[in-house]
Protein backbone atom coordinates (compact mmCIF):
# COMPACT_ATOMS: atom_id res chain seq x y z
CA UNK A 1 15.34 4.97 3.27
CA UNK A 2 13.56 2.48 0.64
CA UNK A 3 10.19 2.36 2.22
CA UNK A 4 7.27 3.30 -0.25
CA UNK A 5 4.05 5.08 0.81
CA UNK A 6 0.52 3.52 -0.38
CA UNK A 7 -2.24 5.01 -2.06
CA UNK A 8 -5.77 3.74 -2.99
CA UNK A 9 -7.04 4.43 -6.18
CA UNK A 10 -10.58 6.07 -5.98
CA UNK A 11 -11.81 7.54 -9.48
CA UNK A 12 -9.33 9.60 -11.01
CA UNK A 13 -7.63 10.61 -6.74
CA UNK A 14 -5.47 8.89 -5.26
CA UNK A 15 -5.83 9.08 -1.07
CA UNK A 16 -2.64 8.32 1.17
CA UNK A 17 -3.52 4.79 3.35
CA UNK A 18 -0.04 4.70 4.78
CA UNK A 19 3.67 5.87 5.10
CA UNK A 20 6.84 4.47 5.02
CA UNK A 21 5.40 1.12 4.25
CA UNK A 22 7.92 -1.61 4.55
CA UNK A 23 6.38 -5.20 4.00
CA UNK A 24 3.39 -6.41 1.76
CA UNK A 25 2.16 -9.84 2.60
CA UNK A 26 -0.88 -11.01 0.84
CA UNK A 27 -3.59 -12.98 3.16
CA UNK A 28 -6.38 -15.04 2.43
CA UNK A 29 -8.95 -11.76 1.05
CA UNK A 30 -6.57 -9.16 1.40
CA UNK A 31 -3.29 -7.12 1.97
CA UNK A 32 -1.59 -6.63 5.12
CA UNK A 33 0.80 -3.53 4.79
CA UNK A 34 3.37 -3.23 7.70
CA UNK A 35 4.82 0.48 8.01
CA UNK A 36 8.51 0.77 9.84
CA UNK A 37 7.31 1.04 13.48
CA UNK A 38 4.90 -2.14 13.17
CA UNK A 39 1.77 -0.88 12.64
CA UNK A 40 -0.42 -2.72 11.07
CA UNK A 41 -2.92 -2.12 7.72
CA UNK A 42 -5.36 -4.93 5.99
CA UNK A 43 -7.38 -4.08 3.43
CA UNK A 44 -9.31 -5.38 0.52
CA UNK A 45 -7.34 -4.48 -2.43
CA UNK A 46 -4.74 -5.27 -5.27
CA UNK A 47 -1.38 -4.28 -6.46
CA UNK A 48 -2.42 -1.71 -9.17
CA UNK A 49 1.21 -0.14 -9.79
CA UNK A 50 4.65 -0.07 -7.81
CA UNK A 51 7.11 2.81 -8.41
CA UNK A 52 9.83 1.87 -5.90
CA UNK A 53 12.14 4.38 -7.25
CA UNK A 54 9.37 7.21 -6.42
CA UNK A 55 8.63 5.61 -3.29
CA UNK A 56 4.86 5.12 -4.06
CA UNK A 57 2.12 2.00 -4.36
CA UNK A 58 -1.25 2.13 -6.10
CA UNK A 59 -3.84 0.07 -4.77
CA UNK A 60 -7.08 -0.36 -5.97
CA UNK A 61 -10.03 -1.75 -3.86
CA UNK A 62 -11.48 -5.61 -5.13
């Protein structure tokens, strides 16, 4: 499987948002992250770091 799982950056933590993300489509404020099954996640926040080959995204709230 190649789908990542996302993280937002809080302090020095790093909390799990969502698994087996599959899609990142930037919208007009924010991110819409689309998982496997369809479900759906917006949120206010940048890119901070990609690892695809660990499977992992680091956001970080605007």
């Amino acid at each position: 499987m190649c789908e990542s799982n996302a993280f937002l950056k809080d302090g020095e933590n790093e909390v799990m948002l969502m698994k087996s993300v599959d899609t990142i489509e930037p919208c007009e404020n924010d991110l819409k992250l689309m998982d496997i099954f369809g479900k759906q996640l917006f949120i206010q926040a940048k890119i901070k770091n990609m690892t695809l080959l660990n499977h992992r995204i680091i956001l970080e709230k605007i």
